[in-house]
N, C-alpha and C. Protein backbone atom coordinates (compact mmCIF):
# COMPACT_ATOMS: atom_id res chain seq x y z
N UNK A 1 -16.18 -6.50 4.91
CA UNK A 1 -15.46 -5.66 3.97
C UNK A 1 -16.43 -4.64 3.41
N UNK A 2 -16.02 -3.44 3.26
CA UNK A 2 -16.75 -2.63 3.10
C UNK A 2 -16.72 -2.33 1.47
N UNK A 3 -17.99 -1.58 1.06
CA UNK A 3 -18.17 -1.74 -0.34
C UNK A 3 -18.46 -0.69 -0.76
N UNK A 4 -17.73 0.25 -2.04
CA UNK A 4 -17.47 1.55 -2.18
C UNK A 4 -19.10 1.58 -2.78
N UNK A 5 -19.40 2.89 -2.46
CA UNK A 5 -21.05 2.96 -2.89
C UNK A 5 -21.49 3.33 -4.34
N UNK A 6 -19.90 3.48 -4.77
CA UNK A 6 -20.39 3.54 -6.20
C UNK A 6 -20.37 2.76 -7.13
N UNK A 7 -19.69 1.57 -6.98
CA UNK A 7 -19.30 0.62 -7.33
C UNK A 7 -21.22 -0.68 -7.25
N UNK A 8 -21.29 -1.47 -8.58
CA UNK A 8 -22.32 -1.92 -8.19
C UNK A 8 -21.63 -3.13 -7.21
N UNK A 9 -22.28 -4.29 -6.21
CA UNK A 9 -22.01 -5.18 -5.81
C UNK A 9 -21.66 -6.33 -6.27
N UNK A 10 -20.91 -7.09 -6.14
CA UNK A 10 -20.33 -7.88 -6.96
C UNK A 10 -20.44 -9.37 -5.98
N UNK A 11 -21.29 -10.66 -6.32
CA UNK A 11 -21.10 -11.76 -5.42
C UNK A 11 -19.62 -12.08 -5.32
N UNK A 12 -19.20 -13.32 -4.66
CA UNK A 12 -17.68 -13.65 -4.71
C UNK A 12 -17.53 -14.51 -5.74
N UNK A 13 -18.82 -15.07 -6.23
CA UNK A 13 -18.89 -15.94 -6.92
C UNK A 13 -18.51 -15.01 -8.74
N UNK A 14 -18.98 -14.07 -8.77
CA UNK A 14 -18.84 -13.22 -9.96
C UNK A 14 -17.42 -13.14 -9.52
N UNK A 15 -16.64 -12.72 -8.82
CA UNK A 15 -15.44 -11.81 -8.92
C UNK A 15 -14.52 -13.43 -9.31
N UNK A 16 -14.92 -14.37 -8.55
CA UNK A 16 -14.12 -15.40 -9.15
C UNK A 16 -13.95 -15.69 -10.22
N UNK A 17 -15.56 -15.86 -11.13
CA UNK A 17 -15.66 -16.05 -12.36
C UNK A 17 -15.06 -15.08 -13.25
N UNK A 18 -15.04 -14.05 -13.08
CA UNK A 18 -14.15 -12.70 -13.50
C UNK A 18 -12.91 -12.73 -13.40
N UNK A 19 -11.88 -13.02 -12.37
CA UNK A 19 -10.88 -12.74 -12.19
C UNK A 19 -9.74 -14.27 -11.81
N UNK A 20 -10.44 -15.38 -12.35
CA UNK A 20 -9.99 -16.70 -12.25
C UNK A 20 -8.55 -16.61 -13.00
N UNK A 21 -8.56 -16.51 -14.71
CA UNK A 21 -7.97 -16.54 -15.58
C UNK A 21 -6.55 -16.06 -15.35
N UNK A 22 -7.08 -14.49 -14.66
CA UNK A 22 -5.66 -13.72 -14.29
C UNK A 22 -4.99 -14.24 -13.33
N UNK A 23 -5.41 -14.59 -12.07
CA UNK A 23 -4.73 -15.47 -10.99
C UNK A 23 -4.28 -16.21 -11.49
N UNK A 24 -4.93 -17.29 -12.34
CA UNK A 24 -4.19 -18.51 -12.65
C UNK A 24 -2.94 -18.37 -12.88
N UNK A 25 -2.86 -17.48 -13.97
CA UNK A 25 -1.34 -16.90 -14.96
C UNK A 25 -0.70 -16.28 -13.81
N UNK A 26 -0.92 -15.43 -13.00
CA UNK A 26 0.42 -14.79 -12.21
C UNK A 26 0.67 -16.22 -11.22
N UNK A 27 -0.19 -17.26 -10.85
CA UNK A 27 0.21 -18.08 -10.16
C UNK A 27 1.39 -19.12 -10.94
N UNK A 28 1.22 -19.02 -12.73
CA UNK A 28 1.39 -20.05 -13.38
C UNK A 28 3.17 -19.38 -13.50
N UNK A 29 3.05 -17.89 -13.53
CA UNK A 29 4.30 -17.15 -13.66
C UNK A 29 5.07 -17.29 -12.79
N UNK A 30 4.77 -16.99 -11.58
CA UNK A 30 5.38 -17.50 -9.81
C UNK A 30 5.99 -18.90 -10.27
N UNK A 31 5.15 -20.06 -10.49
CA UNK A 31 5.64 -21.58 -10.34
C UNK A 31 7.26 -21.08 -11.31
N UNK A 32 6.61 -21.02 -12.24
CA UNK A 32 7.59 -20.81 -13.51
C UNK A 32 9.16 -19.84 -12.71
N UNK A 33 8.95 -19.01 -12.12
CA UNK A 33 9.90 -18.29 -11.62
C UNK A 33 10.41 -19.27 -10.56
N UNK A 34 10.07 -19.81 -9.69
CA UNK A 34 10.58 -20.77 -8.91
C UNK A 34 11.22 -21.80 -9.37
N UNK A 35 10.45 -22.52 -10.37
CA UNK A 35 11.22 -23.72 -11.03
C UNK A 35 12.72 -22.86 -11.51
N UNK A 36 12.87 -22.34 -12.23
CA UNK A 36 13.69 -21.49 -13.12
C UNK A 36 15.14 -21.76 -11.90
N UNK A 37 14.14 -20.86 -10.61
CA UNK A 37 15.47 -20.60 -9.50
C UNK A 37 15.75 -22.12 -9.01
N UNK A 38 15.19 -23.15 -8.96
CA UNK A 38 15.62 -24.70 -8.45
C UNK A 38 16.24 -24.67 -9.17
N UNK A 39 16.63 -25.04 -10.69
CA UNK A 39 17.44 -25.16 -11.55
C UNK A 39 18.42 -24.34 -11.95
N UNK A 40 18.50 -23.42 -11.69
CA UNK A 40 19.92 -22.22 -11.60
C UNK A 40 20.87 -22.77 -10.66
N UNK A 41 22.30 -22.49 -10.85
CA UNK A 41 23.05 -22.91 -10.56
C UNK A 41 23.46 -22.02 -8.79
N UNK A 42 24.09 -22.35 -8.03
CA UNK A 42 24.45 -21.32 -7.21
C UNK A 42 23.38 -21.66 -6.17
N UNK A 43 23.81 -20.87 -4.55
CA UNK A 43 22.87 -20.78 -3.65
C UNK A 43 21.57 -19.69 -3.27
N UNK A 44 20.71 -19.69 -3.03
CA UNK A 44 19.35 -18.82 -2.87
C UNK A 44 19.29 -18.77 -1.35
N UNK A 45 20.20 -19.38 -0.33
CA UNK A 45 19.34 -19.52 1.06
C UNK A 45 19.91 -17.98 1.37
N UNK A 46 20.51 -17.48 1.17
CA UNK A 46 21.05 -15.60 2.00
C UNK A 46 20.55 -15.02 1.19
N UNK A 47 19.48 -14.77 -0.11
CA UNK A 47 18.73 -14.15 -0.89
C UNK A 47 17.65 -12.91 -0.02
N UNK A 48 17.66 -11.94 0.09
CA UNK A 48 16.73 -11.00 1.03
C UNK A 48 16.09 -11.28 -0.06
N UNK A 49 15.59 -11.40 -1.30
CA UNK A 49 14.84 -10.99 -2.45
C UNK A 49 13.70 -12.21 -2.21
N UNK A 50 14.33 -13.76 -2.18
CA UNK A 50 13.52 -15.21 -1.98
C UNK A 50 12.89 -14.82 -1.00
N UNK A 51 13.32 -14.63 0.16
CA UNK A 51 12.40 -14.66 1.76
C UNK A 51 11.61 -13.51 1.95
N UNK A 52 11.48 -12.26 0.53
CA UNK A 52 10.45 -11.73 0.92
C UNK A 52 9.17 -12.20 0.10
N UNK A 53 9.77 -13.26 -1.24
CA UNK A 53 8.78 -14.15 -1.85
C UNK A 53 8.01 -14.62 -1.05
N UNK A 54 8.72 -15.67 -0.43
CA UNK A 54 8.52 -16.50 0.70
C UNK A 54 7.37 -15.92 1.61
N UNK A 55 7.70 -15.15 2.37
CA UNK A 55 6.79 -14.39 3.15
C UNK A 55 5.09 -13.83 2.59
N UNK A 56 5.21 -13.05 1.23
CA UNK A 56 4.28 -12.99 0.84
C UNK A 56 3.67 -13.79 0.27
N UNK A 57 4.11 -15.23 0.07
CA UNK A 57 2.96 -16.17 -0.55
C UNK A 57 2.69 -16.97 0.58
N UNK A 58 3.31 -17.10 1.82
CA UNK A 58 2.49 -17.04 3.46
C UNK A 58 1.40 -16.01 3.88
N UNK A 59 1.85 -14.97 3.19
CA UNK A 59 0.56 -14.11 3.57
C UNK A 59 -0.84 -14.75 2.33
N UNK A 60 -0.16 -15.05 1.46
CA UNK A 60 -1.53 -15.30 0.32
C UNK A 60 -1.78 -16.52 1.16
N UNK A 61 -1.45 -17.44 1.84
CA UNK A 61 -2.43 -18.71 2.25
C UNK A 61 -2.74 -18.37 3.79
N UNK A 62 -2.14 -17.43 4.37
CA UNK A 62 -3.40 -17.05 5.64
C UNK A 62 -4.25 -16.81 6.12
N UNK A 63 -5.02 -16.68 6.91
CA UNK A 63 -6.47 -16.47 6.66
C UNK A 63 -6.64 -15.25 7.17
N UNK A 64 -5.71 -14.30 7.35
CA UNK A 64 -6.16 -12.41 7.81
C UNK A 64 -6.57 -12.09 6.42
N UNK A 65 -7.17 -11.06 6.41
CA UNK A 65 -7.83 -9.78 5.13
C UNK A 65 -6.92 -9.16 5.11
N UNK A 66 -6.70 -8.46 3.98
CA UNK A 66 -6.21 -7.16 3.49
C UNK A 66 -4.56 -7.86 3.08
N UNK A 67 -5.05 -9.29 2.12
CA UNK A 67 -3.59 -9.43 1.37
C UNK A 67 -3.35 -8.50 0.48
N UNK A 68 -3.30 -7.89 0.29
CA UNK A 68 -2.73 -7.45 -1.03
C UNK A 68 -2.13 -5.98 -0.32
N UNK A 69 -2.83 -5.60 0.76
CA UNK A 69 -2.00 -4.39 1.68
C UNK A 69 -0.64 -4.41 2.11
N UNK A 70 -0.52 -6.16 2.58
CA UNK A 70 0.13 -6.45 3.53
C UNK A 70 1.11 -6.68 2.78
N UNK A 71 1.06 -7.53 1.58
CA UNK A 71 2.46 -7.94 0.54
C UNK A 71 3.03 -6.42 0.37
N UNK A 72 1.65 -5.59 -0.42
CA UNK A 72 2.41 -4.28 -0.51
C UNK A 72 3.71 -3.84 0.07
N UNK A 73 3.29 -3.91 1.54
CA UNK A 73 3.83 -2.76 2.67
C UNK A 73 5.17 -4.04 2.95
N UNK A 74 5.09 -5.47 2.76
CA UNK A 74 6.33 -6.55 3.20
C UNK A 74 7.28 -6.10 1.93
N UNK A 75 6.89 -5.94 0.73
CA UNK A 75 7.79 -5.78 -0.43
C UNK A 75 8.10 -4.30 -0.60
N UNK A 76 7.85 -3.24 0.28
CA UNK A 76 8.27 -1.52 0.41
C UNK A 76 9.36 -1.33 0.82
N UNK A 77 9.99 -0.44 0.60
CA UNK A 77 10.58 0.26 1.81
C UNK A 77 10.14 0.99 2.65
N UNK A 78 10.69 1.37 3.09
CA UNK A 78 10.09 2.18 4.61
C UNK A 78 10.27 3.30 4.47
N UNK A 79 9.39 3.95 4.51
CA UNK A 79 9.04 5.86 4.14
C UNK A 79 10.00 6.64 4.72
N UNK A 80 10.94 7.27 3.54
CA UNK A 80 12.31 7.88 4.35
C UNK A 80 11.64 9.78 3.69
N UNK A 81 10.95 10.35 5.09
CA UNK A 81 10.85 11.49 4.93
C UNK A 81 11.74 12.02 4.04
N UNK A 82 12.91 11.91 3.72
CA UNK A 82 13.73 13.12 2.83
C UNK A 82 14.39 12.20 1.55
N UNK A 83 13.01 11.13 1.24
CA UNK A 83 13.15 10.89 -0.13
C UNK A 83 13.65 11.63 -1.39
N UNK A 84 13.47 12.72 -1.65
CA UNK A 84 13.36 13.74 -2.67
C UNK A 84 15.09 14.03 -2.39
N UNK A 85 15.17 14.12 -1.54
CA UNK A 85 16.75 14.81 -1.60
C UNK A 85 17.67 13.79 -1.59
N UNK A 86 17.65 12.82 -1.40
CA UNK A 86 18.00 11.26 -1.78
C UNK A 86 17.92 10.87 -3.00
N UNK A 87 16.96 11.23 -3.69
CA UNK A 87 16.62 10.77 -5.19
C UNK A 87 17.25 11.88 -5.67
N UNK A 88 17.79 12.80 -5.20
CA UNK A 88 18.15 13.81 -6.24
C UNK A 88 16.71 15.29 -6.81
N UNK A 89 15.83 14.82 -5.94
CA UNK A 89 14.48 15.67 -6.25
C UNK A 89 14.02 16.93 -5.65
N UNK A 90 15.01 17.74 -5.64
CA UNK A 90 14.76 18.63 -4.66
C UNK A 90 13.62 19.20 -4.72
């Protein structure tokens, strides 16, 4: 992985110790959002919204690089050249 040159270097061991706290909580928020949906009433299996959950927390336990690209681009839409005139943006 390449390392911007302006940036000082950072072990993995620092970025963990740094950035533990925050993971924890969006992980602790996720559980929390899941439990929530077990206990809601009604079905989740035809949900497009769950299975792109689904998908990106398969990408968080895989072992390729560049998670956080990849959720990006799984949770996008797909680049519609004539956005602007669609949105109303001429």
């Amino acid at each position: 992985m390449s390392q911007d040159p302006k940036l000082p270097a950072r072990s993995a061991e620092k970025v963990l110790s740094e950035e533990f706290f925050i993971a924890r909580s969006k992980i602790l928020d996720l559980a929390a959002t899941l439990d929530r949906l077990e206990r809601a009433d009604g079905s989740l299996e035809a949900l497009h919204q769950l299975k792109l959950l689904e998908q990106g927390m398969e990408i968080l336990l895989d072992d390729q690089s560049d998670k956080a690209k990849r959720v990006q681009l799984l949770m996008s839409r797909p680049y519609d050249p004539d956005w602007r005139k669609n949105y109303g943006l001429h």
